[in-house]
Protein backbone atom coordinates (compact mmCIF):
# COMPACT_ATOMS: atom_id res chain seq x y z
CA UNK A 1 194.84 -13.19 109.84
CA UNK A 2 193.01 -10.10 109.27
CA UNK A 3 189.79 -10.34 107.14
CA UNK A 4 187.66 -7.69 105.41
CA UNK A 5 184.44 -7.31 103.29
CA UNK A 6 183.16 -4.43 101.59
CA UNK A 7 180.07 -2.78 102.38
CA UNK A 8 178.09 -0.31 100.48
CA UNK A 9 176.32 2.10 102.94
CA UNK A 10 173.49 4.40 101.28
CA UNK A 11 173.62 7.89 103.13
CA UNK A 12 171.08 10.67 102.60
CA UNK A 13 172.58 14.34 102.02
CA UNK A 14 171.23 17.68 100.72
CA UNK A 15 170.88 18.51 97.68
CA UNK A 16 168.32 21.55 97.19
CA UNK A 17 165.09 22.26 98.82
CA UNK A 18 162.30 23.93 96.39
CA UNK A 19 159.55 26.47 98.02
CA UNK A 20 156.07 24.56 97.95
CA UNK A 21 155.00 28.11 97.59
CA UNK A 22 156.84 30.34 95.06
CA UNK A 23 158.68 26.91 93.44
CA UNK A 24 161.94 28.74 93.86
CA UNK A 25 165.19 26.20 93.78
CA UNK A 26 167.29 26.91 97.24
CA UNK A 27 170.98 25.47 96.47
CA UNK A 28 172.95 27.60 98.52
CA UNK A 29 173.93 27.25 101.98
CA UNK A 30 173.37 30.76 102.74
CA UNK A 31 169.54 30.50 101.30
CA UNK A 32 169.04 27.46 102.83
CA UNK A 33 170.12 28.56 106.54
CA UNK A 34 166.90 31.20 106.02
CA UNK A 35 164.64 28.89 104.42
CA UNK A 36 161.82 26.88 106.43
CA UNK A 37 160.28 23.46 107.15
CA UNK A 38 157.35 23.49 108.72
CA UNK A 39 155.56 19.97 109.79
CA UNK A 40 152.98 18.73 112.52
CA UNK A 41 150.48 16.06 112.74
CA UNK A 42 146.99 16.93 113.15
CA UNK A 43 144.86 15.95 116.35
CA UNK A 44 141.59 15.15 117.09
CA UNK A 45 139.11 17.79 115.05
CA UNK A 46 142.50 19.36 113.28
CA UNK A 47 141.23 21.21 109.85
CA UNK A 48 144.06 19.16 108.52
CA UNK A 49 142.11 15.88 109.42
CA UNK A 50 143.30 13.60 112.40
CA UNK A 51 146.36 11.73 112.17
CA UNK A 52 147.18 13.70 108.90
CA UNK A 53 151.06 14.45 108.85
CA UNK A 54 151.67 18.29 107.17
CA UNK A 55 154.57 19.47 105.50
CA UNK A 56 155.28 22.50 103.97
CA UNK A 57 159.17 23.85 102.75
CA UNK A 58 159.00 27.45 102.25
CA UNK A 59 161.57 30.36 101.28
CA UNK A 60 161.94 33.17 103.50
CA UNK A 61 160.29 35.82 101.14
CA UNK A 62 157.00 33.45 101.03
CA UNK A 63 156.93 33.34 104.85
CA UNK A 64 157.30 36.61 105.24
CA UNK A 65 154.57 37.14 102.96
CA UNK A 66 152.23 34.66 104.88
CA UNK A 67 152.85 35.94 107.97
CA UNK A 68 154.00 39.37 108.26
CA UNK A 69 150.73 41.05 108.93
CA UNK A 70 150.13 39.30 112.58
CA UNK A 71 153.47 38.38 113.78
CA UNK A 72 155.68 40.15 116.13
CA UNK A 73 159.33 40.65 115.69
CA UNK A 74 161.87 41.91 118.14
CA UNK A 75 166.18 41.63 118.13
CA UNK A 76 167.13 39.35 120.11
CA UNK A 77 171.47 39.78 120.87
């Protein structure tokens, strides 16, 4: 005799992603393959304070903004 029960299993999946920055809503998956998550914990004598977990979601305009003065870019094929 074969027996079954139901289950009900809870699964996260994406949805949007909002810029902590500019507070733009990213829904598509084209926008969303150029947006980024950036997270770390901070060590001893971090600015951040230790053990503090940081987490920041950003678009790629507002990254480019934060970061386009000192960083270096090359192609890469």
């Amino acid at each position: 005799m074969l027996m079954y029960e139901t289950k009900i299993i809870k699964q996260e999946h994406f949805i949007n992603m909002v810029c902590d920055r500019c507070k733009k809503k990213i829904v598509s998956d084209r926008e969303i393959s150029e947006a980024y998550t950036i997270e770390f914990m901070g060590g001893i004598n971090s600015v951040f304070g230790e053990d503090v977990f940081v987490r920041c979601d950003l678009c790629q305009q507002c990254l480019k903004t934060l970061i386009w003065d000192f960083c270096t870019c090359k192609v890469v094929r």
